[in-house]
PDB file of N, CA and C in Angstrom:
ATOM      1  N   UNK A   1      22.924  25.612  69.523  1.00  0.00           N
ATOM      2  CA  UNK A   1      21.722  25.119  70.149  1.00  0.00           C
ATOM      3  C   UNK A   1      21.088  24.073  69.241  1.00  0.00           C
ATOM      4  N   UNK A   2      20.665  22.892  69.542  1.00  0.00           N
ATOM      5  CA  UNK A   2      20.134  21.998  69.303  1.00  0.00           C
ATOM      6  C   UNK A   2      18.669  22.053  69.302  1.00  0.00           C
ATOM      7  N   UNK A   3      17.708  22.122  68.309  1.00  0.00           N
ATOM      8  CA  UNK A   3      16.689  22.167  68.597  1.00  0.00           C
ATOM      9  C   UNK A   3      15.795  20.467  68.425  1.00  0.00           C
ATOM     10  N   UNK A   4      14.912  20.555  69.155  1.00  0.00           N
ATOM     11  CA  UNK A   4      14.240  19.306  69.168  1.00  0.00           C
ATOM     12  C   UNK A   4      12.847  19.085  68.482  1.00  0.00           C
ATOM     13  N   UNK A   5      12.458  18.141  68.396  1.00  0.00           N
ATOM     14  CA  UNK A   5      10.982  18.492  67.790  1.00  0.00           C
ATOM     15  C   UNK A   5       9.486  18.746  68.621  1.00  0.00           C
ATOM     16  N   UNK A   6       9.747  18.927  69.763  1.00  0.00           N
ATOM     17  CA  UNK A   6       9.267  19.465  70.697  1.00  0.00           C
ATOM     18  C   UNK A   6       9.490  20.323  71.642  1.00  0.00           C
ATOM     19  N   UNK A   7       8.340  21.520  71.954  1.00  0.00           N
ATOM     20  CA  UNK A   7       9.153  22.451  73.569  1.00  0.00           C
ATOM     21  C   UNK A   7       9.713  21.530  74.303  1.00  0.00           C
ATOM     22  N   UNK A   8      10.548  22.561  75.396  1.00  0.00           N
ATOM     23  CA  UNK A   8      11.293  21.702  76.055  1.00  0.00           C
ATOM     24  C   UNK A   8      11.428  22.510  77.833  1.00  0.00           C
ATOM     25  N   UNK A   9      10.994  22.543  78.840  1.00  0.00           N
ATOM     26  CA  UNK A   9      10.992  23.448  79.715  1.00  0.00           C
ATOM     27  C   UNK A   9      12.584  23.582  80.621  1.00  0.00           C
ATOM     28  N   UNK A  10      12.788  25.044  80.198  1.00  0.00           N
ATOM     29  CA  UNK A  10      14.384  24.913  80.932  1.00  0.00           C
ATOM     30  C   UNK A  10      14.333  25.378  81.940  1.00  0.00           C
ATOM     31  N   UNK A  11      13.458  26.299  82.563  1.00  0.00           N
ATOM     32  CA  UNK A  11      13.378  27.149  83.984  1.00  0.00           C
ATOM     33  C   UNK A  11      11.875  26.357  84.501  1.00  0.00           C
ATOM     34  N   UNK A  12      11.499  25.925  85.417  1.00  0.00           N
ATOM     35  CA  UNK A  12      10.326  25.900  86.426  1.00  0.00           C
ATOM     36  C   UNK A  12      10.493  26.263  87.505  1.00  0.00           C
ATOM     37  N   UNK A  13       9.370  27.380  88.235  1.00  0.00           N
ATOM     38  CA  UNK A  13       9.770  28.409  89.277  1.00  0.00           C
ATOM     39  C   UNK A  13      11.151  28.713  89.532  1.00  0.00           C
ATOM     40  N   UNK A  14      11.159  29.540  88.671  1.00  0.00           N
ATOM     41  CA  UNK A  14      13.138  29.994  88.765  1.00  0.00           C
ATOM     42  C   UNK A  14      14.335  29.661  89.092  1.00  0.00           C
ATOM     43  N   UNK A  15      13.947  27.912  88.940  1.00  0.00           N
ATOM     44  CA  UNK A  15      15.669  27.313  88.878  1.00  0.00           C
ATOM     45  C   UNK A  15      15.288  26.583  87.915  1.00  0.00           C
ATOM     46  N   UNK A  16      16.538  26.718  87.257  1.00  0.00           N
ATOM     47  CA  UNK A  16      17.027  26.265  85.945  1.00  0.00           C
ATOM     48  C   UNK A  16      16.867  24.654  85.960  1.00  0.00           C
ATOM     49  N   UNK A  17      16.790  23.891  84.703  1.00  0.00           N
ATOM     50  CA  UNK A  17      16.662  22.393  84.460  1.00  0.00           C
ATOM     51  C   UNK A  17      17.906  22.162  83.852  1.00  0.00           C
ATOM     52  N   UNK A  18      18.694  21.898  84.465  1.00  0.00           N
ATOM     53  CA  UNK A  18      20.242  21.321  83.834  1.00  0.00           C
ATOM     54  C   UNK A  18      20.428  20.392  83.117  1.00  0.00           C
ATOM     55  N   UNK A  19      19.631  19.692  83.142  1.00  0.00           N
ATOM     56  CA  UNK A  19      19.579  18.693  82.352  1.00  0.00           C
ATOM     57  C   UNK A  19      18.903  18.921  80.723  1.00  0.00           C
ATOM     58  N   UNK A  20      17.894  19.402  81.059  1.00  0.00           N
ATOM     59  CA  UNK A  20      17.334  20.179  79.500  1.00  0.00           C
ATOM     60  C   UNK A  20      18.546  21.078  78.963  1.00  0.00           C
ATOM     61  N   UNK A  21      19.552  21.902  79.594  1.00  0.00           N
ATOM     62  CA  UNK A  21      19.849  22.968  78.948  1.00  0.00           C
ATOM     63  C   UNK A  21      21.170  21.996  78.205  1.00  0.00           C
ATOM     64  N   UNK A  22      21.532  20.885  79.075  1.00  0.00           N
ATOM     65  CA  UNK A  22      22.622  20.183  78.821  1.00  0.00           C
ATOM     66  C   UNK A  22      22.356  19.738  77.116  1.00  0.00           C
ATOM     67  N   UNK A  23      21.050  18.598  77.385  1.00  0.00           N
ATOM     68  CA  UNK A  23      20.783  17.875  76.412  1.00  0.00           C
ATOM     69  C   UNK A  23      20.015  19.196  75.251  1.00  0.00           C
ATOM     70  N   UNK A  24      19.719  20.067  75.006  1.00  0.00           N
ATOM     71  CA  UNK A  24      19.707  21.124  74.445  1.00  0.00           C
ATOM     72  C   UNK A  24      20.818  22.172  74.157  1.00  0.00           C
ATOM     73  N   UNK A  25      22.267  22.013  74.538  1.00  0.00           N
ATOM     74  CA  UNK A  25      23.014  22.719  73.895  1.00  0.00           C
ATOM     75  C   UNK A  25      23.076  23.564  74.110  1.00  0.00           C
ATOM     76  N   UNK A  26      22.491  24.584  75.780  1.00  0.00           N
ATOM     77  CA  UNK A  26      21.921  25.905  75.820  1.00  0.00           C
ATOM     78  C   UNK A  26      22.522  26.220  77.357  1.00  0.00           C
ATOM     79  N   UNK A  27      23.338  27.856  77.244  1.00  0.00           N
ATOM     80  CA  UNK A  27      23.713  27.474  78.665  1.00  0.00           C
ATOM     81  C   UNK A  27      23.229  28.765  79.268  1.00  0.00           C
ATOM     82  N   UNK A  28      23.587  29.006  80.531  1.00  0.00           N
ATOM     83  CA  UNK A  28      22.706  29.410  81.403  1.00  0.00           C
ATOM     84  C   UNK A  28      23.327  31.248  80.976  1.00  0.00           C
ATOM     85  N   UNK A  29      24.425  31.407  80.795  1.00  0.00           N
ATOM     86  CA  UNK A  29      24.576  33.306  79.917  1.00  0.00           C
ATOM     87  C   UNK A  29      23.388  32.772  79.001  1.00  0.00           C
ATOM     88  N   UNK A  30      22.941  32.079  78.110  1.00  0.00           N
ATOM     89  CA  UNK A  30      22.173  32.711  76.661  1.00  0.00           C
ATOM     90  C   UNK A  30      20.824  32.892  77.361  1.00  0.00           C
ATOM     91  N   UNK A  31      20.466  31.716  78.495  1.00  0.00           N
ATOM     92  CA  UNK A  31      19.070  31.895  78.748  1.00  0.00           C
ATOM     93  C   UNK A  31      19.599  33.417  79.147  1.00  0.00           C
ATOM     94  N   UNK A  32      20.203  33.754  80.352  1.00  0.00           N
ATOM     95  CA  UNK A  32      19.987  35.322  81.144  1.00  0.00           C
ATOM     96  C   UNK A  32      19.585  36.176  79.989  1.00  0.00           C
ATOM     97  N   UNK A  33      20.870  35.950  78.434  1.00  0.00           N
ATOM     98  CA  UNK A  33      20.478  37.241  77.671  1.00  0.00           C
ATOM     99  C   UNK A  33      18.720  37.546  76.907  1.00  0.00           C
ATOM    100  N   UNK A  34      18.461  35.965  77.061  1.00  0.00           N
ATOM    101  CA  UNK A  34      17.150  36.207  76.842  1.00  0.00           C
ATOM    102  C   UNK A  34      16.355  36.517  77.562  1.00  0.00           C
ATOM    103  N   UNK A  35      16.369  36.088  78.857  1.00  0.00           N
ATOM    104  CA  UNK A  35      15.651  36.951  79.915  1.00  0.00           C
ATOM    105  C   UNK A  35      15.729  38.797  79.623  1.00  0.00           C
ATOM    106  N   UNK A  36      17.308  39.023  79.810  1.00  0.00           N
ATOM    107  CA  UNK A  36      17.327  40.312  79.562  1.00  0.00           C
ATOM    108  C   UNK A  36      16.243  41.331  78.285  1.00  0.00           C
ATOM    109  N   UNK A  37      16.436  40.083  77.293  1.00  0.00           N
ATOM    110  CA  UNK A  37      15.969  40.701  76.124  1.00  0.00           C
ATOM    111  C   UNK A  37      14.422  40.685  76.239  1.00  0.00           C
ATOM    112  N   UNK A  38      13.583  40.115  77.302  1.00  0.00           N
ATOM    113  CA  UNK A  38      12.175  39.856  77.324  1.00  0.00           C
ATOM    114  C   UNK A  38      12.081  41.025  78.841  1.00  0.00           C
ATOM    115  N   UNK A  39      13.044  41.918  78.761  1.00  0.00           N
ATOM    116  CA  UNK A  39      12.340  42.561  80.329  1.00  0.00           C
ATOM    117  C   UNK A  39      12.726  41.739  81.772  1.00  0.00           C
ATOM    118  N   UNK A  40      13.551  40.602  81.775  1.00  0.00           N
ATOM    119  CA  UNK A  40      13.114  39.826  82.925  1.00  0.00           C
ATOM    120  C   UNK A  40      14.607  39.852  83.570  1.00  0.00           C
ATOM    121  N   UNK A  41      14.739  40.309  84.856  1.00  0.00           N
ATOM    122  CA  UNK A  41      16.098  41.382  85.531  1.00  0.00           C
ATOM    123  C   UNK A  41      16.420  39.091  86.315  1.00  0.00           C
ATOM    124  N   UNK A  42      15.568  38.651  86.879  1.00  0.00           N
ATOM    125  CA  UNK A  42      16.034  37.694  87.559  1.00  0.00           C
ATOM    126  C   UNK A  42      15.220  36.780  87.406  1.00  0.00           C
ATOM    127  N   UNK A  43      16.245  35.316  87.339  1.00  0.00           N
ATOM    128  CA  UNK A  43      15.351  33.868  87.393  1.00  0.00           C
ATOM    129  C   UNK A  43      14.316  34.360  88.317  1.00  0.00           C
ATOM    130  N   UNK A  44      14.490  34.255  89.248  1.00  0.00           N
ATOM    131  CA  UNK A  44      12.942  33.911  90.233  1.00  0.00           C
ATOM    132  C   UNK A  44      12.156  34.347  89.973  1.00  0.00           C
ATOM    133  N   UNK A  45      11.593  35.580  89.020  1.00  0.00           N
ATOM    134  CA  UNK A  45      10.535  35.919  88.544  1.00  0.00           C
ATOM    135  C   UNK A  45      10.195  35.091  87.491  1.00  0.00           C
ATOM    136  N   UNK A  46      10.660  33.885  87.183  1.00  0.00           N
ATOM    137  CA  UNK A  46      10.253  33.158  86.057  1.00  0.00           C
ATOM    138  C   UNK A  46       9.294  31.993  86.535  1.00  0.00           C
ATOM    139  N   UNK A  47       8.142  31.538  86.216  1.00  0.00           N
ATOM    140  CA  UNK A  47       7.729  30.413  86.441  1.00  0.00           C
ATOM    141  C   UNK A  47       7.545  29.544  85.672  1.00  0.00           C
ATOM    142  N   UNK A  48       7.851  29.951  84.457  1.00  0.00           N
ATOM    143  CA  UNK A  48       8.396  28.567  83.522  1.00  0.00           C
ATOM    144  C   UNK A  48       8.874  29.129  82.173  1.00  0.00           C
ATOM    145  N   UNK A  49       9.968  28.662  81.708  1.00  0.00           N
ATOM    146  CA  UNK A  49      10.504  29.422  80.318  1.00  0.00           C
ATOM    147  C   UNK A  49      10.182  27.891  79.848  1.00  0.00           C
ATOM    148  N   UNK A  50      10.538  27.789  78.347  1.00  0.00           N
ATOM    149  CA  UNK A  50      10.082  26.707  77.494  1.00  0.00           C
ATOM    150  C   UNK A  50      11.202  27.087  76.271  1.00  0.00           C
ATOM    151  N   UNK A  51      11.813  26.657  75.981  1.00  0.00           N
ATOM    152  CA  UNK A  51      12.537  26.731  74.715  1.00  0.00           C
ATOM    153  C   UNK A  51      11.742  25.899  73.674  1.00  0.00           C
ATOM    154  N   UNK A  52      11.166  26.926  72.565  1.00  0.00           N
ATOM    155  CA  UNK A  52      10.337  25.859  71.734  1.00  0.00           C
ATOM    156  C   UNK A  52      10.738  25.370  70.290  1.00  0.00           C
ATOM    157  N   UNK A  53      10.331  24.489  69.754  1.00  0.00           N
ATOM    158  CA  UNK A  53      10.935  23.949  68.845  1.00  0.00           C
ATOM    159  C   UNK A  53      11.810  24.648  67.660  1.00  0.00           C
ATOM    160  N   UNK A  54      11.682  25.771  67.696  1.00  0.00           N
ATOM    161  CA  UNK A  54      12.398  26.960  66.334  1.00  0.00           C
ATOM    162  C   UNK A  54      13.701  27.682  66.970  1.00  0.00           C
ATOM    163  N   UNK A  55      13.594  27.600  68.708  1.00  0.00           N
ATOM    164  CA  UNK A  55      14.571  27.955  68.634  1.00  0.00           C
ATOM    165  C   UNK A  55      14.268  28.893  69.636  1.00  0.00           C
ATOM    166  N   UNK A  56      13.504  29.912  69.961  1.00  0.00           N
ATOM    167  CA  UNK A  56      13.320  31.073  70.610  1.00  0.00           C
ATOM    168  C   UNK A  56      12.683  30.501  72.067  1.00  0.00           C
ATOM    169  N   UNK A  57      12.626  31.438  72.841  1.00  0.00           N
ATOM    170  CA  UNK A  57      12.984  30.784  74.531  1.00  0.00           C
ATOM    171  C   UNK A  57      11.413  31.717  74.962  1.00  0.00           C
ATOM    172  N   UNK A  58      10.306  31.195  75.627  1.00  0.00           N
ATOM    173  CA  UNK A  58       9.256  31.641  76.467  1.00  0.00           C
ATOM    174  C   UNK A  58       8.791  31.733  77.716  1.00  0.00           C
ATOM    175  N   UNK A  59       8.976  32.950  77.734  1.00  0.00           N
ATOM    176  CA  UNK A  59       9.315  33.237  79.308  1.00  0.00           C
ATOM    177  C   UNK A  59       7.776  33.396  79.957  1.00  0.00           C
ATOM    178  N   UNK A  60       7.301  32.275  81.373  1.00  0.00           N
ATOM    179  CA  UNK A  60       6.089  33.241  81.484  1.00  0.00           C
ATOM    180  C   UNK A  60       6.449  33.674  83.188  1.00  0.00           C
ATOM    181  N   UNK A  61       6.143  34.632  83.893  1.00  0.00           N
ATOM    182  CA  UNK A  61       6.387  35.329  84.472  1.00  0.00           C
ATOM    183  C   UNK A  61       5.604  34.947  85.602  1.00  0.00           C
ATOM    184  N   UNK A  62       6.157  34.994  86.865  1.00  0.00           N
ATOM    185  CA  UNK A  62       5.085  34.689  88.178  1.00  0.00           C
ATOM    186  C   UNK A  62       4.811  36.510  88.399  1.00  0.00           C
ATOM    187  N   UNK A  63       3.389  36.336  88.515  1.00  0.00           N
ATOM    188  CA  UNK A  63       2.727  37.243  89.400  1.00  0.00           C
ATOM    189  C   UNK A  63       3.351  38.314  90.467  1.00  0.00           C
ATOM    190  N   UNK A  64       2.808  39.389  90.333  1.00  0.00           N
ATOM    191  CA  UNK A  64       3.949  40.601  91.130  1.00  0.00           C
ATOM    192  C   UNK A  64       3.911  40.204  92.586  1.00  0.00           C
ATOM    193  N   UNK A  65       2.797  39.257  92.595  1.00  0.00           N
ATOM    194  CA  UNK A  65       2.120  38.810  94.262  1.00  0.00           C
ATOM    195  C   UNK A  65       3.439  38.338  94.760  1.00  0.00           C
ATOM    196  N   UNK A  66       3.813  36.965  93.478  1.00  0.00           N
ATOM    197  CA  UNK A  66       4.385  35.958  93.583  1.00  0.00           C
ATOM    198  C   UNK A  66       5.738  35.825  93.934  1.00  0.00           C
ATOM    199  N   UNK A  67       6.380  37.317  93.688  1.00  0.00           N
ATOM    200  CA  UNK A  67       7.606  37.117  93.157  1.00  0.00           C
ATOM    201  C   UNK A  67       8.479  37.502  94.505  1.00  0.00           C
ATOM    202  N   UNK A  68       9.291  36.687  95.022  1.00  0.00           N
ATOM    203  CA  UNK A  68      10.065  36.245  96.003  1.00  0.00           C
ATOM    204  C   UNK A  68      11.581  36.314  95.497  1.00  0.00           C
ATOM    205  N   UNK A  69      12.490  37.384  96.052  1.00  0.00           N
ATOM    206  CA  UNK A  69      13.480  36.949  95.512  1.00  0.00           C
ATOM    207  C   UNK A  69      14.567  35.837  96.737  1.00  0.00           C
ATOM    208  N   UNK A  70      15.151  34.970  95.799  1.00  0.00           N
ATOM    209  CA  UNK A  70      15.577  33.952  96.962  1.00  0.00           C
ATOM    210  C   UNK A  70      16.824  34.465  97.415  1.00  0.00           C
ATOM    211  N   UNK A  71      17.040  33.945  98.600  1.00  0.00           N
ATOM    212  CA  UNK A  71      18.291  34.491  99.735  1.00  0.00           C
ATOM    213  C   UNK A  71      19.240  33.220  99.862  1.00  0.00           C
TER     214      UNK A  71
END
């Protein structure tokens, strides 16, 4: 993984930014295991992860209201 000198957002509302994960070095198993490792069973409960400059991935979570799983 490539880190940059700034966050970098790889998930917005639970699809992935391919292009960030590309130009970041980061593929879509490491995000899941980090999901896994933060509690978080599926993208779509994500409304924005951020990979930040050190390296570690921030997950913030849509609302129990919110959370839609897609079909």
């Amino acid at each position: 993984m490539l880190l940059n000198d700034r966050p970098q957002v790889i998930i917005r509302d639970g699809a992935l930014i391919e292009a960030n994960l590309r130009r970041d070095r980061i593929t879509r198993l490491e995000v899941e295991a980090e999901m896994r490792l933060a509690g978080i069973a599926h993208m779509h409960q994500v409304t924005w992860a951020i990979l930040e400059t050190q390296g570690k991935i921030s997950f913030i979570r849509k609302d129990d209201g919110d959370v839609k799983p897609k079909r």
